[in-house]
N, C-alpha and C. Protein backbone atom coordinates (compact mmCIF):
# COMPACT_ATOMS: atom_id res chain seq x y z
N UNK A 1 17.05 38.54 -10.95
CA UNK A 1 16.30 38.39 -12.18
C UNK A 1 15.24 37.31 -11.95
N UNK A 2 14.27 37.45 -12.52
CA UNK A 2 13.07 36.54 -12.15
C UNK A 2 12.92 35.68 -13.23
N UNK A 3 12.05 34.52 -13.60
CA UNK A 3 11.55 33.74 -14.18
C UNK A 3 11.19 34.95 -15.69
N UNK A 4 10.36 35.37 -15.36
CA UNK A 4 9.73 36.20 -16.42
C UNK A 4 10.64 37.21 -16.94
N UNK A 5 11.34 37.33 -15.84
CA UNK A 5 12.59 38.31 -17.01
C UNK A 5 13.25 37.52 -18.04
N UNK A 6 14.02 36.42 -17.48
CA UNK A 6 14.63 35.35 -18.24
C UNK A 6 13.55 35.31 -19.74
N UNK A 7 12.56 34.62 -19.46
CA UNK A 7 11.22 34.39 -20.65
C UNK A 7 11.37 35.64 -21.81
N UNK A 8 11.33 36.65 -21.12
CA UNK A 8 11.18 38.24 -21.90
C UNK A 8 12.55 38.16 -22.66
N UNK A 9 13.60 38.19 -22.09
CA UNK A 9 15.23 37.55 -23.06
C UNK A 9 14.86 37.16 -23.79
N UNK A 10 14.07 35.94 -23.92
CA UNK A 10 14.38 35.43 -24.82
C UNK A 10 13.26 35.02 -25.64
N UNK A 11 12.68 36.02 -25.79
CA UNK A 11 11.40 36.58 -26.71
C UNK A 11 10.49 36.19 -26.89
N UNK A 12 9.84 35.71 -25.43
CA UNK A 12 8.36 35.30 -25.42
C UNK A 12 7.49 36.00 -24.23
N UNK A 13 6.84 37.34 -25.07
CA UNK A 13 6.18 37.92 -24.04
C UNK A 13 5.35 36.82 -23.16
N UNK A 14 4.99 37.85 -22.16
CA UNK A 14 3.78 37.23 -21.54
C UNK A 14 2.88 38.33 -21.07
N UNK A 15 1.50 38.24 -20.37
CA UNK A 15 0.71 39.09 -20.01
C UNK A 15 -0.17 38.72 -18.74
N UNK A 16 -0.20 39.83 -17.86
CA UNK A 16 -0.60 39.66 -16.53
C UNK A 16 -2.27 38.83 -16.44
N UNK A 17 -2.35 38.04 -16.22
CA UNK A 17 -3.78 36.90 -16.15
C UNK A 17 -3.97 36.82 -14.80
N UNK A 18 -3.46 37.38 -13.54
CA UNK A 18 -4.18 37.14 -12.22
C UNK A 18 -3.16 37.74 -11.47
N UNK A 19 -3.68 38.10 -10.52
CA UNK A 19 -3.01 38.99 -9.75
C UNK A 19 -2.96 38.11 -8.29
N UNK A 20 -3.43 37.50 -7.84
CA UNK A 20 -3.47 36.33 -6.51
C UNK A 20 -1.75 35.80 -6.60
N UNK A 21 -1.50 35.60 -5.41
CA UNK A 21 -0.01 35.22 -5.11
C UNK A 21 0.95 35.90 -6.12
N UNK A 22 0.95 37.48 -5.86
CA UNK A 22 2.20 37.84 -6.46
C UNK A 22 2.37 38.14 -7.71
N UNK A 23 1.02 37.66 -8.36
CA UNK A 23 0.49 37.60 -10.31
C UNK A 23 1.01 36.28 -11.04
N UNK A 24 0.21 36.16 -11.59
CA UNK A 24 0.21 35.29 -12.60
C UNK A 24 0.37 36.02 -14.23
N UNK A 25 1.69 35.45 -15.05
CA UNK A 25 1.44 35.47 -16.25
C UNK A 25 1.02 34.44 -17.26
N UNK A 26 0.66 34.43 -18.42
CA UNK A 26 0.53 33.73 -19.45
C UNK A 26 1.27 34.20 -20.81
N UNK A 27 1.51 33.53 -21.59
CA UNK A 27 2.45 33.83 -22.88
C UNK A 27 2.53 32.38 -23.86
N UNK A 28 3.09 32.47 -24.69
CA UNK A 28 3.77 31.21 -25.40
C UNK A 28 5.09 30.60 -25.28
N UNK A 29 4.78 28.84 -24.88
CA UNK A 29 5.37 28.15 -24.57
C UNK A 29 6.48 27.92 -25.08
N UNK A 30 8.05 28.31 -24.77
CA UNK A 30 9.10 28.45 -25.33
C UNK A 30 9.39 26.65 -25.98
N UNK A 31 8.75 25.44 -25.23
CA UNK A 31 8.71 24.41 -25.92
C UNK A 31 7.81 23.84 -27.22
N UNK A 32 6.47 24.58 -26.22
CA UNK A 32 5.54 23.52 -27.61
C UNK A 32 4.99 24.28 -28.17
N UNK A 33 5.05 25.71 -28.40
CA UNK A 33 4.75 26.81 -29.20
C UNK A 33 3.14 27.25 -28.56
N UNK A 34 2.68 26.22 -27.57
CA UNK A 34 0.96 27.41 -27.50
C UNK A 34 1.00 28.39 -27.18
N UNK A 35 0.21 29.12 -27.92
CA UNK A 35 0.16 30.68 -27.84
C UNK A 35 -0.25 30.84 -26.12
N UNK A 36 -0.95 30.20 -25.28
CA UNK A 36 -1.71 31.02 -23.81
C UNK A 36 -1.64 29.96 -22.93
N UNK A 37 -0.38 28.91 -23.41
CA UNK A 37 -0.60 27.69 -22.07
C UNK A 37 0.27 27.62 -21.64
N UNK A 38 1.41 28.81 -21.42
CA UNK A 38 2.76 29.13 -20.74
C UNK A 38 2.51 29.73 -19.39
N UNK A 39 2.38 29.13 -18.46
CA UNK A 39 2.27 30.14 -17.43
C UNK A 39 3.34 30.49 -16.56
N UNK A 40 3.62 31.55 -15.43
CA UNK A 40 4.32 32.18 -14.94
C UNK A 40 4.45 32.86 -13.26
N UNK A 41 4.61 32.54 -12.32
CA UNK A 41 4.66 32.90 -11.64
C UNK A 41 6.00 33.63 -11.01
N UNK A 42 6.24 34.96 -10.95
CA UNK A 42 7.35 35.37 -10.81
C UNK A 42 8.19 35.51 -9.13
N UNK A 43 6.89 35.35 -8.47
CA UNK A 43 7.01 35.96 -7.25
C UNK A 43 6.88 34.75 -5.88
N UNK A 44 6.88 33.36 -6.84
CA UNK A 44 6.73 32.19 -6.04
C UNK A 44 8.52 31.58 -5.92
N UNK A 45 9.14 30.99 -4.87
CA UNK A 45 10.37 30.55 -4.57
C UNK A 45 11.27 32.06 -5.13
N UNK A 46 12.64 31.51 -4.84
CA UNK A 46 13.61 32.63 -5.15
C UNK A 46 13.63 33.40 -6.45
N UNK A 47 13.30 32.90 -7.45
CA UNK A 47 13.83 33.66 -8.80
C UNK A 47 12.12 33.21 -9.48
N UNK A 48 11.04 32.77 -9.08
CA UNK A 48 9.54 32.47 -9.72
C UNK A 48 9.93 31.41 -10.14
N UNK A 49 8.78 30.86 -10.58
CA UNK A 49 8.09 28.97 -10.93
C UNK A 49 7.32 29.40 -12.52
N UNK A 50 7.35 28.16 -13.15
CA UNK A 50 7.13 27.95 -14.51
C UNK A 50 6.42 27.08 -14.80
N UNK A 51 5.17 27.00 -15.72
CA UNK A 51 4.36 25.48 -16.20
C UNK A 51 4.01 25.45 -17.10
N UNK A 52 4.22 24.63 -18.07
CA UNK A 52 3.30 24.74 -19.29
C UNK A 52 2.37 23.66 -19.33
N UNK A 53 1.13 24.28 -19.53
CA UNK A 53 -0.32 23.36 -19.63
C UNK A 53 -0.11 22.66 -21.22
N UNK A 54 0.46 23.03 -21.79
CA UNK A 54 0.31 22.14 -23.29
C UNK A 54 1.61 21.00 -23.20
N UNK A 55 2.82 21.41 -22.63
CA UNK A 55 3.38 19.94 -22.71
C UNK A 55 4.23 19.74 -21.27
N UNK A 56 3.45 20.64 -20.34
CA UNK A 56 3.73 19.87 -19.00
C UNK A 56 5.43 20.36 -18.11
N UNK A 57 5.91 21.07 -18.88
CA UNK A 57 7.62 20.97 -18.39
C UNK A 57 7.35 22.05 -17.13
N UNK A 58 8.23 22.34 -16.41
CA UNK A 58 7.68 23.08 -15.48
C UNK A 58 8.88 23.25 -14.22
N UNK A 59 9.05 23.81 -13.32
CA UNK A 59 10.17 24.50 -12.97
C UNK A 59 10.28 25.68 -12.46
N UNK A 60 11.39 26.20 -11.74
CA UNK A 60 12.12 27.52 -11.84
C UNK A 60 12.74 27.93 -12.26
N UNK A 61 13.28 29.14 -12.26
CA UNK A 61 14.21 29.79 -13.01
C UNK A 61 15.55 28.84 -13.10
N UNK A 62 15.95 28.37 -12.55
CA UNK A 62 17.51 27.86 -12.89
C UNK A 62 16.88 26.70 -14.01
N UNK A 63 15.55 25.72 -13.44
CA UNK A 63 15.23 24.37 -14.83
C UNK A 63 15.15 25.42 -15.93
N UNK A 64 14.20 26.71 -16.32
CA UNK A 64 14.61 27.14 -17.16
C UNK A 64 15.55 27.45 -17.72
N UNK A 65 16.56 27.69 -17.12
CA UNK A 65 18.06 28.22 -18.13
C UNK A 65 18.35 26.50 -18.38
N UNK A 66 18.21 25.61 -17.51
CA UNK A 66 18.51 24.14 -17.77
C UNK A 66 18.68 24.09 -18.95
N UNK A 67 17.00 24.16 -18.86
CA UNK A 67 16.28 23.51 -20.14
C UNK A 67 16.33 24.30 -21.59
N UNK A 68 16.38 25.36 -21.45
CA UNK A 68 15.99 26.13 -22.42
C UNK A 68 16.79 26.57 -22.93
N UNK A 69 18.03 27.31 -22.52
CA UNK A 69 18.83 27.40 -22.68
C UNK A 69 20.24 26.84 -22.81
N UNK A 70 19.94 25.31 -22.34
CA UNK A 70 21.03 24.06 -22.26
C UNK A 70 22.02 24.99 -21.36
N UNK A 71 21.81 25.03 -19.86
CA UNK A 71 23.13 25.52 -19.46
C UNK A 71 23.15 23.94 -18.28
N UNK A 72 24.30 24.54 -17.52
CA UNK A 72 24.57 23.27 -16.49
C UNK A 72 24.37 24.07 -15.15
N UNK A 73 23.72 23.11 -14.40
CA UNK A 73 23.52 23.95 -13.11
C UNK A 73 24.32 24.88 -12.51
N UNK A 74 25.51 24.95 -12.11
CA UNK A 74 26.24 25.86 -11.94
C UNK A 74 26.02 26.96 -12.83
N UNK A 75 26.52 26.83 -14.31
CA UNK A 75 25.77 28.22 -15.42
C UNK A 75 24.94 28.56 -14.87
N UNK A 76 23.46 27.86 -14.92
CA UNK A 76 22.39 28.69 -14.38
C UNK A 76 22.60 30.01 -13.27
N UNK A 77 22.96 28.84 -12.05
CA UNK A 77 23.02 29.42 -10.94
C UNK A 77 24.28 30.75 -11.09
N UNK A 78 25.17 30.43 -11.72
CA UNK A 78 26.47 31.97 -11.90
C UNK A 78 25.12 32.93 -12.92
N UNK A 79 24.19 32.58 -13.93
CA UNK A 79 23.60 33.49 -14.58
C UNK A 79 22.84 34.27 -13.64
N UNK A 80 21.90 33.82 -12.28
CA UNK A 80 21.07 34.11 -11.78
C UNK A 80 22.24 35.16 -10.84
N UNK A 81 23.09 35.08 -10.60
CA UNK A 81 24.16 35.75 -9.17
C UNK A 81 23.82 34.41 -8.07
N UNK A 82 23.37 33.93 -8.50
CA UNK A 82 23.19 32.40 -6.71
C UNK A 82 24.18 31.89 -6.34
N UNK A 83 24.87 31.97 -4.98
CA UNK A 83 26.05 31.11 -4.79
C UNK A 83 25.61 29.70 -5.31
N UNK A 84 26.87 28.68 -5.66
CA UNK A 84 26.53 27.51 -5.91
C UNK A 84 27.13 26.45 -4.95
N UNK A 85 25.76 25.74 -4.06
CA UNK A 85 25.90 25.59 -3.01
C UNK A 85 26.09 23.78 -3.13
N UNK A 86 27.12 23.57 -3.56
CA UNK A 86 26.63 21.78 -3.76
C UNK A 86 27.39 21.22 -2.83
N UNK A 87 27.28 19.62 -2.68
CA UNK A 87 28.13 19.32 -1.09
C UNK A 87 29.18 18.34 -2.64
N UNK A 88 30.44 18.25 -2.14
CA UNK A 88 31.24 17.67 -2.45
C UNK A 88 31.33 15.97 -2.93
N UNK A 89 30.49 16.14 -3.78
CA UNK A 89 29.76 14.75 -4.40
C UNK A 89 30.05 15.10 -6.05
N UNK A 90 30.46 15.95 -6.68
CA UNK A 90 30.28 15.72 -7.98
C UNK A 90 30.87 14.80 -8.99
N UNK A 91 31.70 13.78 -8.50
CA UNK A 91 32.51 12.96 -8.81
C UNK A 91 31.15 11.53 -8.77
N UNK A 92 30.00 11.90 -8.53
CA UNK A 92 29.19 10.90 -8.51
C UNK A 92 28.83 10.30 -6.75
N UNK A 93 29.92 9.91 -6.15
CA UNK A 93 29.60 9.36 -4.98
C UNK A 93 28.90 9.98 -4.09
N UNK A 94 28.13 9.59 -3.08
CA UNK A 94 27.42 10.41 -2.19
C UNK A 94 27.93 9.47 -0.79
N UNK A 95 27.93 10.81 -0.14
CA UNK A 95 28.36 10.67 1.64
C UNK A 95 27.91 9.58 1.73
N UNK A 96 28.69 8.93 2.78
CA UNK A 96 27.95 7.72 3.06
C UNK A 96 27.29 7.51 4.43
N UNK A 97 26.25 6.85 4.63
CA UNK A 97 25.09 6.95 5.08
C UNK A 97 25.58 5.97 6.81
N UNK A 98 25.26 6.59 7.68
CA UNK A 98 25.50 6.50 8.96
C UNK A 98 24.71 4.82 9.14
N UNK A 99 25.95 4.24 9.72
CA UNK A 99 25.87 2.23 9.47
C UNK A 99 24.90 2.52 10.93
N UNK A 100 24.13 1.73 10.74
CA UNK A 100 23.03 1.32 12.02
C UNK A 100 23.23 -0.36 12.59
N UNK A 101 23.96 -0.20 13.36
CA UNK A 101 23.99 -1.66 14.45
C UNK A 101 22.13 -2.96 14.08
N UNK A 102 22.72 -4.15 13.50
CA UNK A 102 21.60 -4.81 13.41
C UNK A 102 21.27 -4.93 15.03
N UNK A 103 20.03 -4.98 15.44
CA UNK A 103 19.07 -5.05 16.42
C UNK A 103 19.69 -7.22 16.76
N UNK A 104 19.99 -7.37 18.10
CA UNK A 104 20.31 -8.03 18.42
C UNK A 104 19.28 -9.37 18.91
N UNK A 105 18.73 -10.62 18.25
CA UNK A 105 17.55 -11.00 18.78
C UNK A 105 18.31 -12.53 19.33
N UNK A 106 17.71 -13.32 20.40
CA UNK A 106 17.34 -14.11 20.92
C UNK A 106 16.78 -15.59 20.20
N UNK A 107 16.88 -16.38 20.17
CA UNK A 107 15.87 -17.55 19.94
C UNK A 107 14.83 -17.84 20.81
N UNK A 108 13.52 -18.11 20.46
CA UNK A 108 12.86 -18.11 21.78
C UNK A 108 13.29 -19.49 22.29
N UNK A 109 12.94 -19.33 24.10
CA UNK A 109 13.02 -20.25 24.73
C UNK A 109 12.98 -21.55 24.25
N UNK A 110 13.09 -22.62 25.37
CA UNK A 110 12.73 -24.28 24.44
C UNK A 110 11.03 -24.63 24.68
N UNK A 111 10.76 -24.16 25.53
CA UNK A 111 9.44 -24.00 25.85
C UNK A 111 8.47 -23.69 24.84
N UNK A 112 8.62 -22.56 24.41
CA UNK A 112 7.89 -21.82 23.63
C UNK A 112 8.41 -22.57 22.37
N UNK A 113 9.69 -23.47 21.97
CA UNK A 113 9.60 -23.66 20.79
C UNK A 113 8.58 -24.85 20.70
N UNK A 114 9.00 -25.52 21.83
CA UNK A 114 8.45 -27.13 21.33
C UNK A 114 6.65 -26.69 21.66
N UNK A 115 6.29 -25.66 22.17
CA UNK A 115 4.76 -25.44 21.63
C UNK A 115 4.54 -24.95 20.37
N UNK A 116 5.24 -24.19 19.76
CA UNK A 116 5.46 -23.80 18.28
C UNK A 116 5.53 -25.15 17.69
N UNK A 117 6.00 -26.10 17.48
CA UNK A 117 6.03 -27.57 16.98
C UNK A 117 5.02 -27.97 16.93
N UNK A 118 4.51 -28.34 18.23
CA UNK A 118 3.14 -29.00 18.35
C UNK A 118 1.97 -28.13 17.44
N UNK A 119 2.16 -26.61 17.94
CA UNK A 119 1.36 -26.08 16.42
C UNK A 119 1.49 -26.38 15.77
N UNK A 120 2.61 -26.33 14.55
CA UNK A 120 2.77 -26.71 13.26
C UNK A 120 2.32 -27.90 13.14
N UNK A 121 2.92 -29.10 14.03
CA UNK A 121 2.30 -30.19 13.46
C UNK A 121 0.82 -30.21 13.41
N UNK A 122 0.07 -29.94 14.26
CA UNK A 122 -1.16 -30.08 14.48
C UNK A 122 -1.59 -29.03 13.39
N UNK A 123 -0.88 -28.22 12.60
CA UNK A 123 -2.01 -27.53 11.23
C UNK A 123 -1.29 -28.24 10.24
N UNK A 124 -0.26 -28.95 10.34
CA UNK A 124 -0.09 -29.91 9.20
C UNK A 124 -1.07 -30.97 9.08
N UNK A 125 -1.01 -31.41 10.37
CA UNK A 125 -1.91 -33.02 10.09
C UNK A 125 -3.81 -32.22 9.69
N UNK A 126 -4.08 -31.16 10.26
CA UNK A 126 -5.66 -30.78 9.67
C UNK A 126 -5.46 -29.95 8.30
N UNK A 127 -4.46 -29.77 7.79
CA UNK A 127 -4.38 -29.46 6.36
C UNK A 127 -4.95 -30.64 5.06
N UNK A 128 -4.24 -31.95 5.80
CA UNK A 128 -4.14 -33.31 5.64
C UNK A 128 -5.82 -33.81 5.57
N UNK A 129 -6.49 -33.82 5.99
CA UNK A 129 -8.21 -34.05 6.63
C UNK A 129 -8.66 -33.49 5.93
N UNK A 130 -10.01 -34.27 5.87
CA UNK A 130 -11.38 -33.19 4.79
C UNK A 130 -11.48 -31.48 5.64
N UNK A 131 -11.17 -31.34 6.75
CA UNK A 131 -11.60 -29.72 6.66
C UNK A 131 -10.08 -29.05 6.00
N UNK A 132 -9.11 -29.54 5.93
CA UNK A 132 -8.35 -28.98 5.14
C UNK A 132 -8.05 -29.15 3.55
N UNK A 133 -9.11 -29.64 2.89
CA UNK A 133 -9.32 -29.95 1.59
C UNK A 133 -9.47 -28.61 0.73
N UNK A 134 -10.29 -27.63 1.32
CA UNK A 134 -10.12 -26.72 0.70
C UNK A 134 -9.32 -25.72 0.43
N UNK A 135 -8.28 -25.77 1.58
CA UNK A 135 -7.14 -25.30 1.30
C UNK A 135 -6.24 -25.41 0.80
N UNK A 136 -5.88 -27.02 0.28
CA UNK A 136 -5.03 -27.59 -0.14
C UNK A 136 -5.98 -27.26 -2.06
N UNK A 137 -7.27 -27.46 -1.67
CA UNK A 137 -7.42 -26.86 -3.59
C UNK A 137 -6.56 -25.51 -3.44
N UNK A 138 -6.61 -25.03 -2.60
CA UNK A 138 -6.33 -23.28 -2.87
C UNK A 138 -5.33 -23.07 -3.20
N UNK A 139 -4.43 -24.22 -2.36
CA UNK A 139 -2.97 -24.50 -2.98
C UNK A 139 -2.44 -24.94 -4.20
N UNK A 140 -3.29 -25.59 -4.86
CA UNK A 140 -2.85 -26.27 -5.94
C UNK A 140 -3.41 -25.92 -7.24
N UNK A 141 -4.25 -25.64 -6.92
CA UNK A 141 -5.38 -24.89 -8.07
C UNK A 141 -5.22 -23.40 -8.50
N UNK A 142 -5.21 -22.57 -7.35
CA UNK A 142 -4.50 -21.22 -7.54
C UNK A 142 -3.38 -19.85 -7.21
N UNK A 143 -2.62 -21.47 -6.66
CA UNK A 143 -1.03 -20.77 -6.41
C UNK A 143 -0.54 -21.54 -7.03
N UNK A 144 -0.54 -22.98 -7.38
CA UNK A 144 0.45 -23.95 -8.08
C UNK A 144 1.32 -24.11 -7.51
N UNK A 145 1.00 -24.81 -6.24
CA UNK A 145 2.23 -25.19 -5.01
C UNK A 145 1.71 -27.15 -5.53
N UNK A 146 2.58 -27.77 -5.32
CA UNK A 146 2.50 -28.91 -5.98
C UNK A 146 2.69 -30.28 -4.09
N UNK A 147 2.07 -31.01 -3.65
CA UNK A 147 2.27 -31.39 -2.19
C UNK A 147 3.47 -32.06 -2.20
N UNK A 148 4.51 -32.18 -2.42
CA UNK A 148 5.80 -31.85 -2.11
C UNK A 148 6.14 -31.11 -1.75
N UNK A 149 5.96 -29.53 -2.18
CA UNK A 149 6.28 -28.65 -1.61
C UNK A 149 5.65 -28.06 -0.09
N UNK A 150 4.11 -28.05 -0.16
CA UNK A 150 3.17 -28.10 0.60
C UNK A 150 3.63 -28.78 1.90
N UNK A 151 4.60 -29.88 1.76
CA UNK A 151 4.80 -30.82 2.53
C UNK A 151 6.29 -30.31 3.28
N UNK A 152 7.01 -30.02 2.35
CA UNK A 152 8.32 -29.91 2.44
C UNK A 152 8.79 -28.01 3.40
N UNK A 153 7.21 -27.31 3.27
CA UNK A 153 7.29 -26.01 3.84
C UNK A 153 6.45 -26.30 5.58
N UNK A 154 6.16 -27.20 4.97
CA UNK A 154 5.30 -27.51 6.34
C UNK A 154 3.99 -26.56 6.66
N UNK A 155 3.34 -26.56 5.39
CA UNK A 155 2.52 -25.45 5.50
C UNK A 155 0.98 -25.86 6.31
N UNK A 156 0.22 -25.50 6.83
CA UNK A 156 -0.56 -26.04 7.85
C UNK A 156 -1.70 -25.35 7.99
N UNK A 157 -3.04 -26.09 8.46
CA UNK A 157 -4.53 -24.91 8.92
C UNK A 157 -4.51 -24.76 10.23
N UNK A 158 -4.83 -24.38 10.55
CA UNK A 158 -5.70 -24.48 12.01
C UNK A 158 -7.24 -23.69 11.85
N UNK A 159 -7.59 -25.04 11.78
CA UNK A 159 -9.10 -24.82 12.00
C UNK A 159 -9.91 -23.85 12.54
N UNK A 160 -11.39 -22.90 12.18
CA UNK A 160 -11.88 -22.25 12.79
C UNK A 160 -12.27 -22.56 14.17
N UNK A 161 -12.69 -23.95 14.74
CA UNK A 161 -13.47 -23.85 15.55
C UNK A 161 -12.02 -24.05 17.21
N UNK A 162 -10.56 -23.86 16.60
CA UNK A 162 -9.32 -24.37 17.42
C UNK A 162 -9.36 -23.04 18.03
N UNK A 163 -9.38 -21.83 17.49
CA UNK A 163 -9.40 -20.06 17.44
C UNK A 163 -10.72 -19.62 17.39
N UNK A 164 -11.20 -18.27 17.53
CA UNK A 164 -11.81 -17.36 17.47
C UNK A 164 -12.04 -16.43 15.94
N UNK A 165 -12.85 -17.49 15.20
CA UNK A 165 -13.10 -16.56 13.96
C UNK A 165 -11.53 -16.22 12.76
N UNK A 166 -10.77 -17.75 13.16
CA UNK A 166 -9.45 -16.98 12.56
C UNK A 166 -9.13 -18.24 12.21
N UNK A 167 -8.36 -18.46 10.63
CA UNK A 167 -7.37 -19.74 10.41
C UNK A 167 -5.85 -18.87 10.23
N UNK A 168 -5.52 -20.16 10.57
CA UNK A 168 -3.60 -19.29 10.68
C UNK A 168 -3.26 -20.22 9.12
N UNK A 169 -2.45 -19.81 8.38
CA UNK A 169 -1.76 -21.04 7.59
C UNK A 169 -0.52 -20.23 7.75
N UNK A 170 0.27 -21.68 8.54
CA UNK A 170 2.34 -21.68 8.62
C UNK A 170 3.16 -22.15 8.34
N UNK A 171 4.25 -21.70 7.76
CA UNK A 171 5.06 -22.55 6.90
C UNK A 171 6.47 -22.58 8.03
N UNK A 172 6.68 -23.71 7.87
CA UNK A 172 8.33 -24.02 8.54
C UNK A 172 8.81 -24.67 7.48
N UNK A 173 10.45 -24.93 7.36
CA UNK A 173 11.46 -25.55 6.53
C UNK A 173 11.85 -25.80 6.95
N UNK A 174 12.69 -27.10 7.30
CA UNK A 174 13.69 -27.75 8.20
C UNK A 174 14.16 -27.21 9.55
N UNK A 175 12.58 -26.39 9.94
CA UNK A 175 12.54 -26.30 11.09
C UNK A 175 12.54 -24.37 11.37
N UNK A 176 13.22 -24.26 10.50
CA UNK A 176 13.34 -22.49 10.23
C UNK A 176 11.58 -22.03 10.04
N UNK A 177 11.29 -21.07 10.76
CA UNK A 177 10.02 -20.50 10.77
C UNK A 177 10.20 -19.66 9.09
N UNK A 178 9.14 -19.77 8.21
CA UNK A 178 9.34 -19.62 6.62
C UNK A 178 8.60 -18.46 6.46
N UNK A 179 6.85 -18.66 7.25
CA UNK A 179 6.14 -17.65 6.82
C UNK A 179 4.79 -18.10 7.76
N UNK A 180 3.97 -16.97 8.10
CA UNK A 180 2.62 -16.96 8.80
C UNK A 180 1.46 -16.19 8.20
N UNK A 181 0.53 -16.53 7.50
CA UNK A 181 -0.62 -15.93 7.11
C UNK A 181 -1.62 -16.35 7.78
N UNK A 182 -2.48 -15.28 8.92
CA UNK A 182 -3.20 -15.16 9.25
C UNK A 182 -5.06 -14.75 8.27
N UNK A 183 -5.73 -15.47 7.82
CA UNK A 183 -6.73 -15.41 7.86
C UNK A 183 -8.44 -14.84 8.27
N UNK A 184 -9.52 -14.73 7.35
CA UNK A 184 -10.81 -14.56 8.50
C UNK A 184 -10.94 -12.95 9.03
C-alpha cells in the first residue's frame, strides 16, 4: 500500500500535478486543511514520501499512520505488511558503544620543558612592558581578566619582531600548560 493509498482511506483525494520521479500528487492537507499544499510522492522510498507546504509535517507512509492516525510504530509497520525490524533496545537502553583505549602520551623531555619556561617567562615579563600594554588593555577592558589572574595564568606576549609576523599569547598555571593562542 502506498502513501497515497493510505491518504485516499482516509478521505483526502489528491490529483496527479507531475509526472517526473514516479508522479507527483497534490490534495488537501489532512493537518492544516489547504486545499493544494499536500503533496505526494508515491513512488519515492518503500511505501512513498509526504509534505505539506502549508504546515511543513512531512514523512512516509509509516510517519503518516504515526501521525495521523496516532498508531505506534510497530501498528504502522503490521498496517503496511513490513516486518518490524528493531534491535533489542525498547526498554530505552541502547547497546553500548565499543570503549576506545585513551591514547597513551609522554611528558616532554626536560629539555624541551625548561625551554618552554624560558618562553613563558620571557612573554610574561614583555606582557609586563609598554609593548605589552596593549594587550593587557585587551585583557582587562574586553575580557575582564583582572592582573591577578593575568598573573596567576601566566599569560604572556611574545612580541612581533621575536617571530615572523606572529604574537603567541600562553597561559600556564602552576606550571600545567592552560592554553595557547596564536595570533597575526
Amino acid at each position: 500500500m502506498t502513501i497515497r493509498e493510505l491518504i485516499q482511506q482516509d478521505s483526502f483525494p489528491s490529483q496527479k500535478a507531475g509526472s517526473t520521479g514516479g508522479g507527483e500528487y497534490a490534495g488537501p492537507s489532512p493537518w492544516c486543511g489547504g486545499e493544494d499544499r499536500f503533496r505526494v510522492w508515491p513512488s519515492q522510498g518503500e511505501f512513498g514520501k509526504y509534505w505539506c507546504r502549508g504546515c511543513g509535517r512531512s514523512g512516509d507512509a509509516i510517519q503518516y499512520i504515526r501521525d495521523h492516525r496516532r498508531m505506534t510504530y510497530q501498528e504502522a509497520c503490521h498496517q503496511l505488511g513490513r516486518e518490524v525490524n528493531l534491535p533489542s533496545t525498547l526498554s530505552g537502553s541502547r547497546p553500548a558503544k565499543p570503549q576506545r583505549e585513551p591514547r597513551v602520551t609522554a611528558a616532554p623531555g626536560d629539555l624541551w620543558q625548561a625551554k618552554a619556561r624560558k618562553l613563558v617567562d620571557e612573554a610574561v615579563y614583555h606582557l609586563w612592558t609598554p609593548t605589552g600594554y596593549p594587550m593587557l588593555d585587551f585583557f582587562s577592558q574586553r575580557r575582564g581578566l583582572i592582573d591577578a589572574t593575568i598573573r596567576g595564568f601566566s599569560l604572556g606576549l611574545i612580541p612581533l619582531n621575536r617571530v615572523k609576523k606572529t604574537s603567541v599569547i600562553i597561559a600556564m598555571r602552576g606550571g600545567e600548560w592552560v592554553g595557547l593562542l596564536q595570533t597575526g
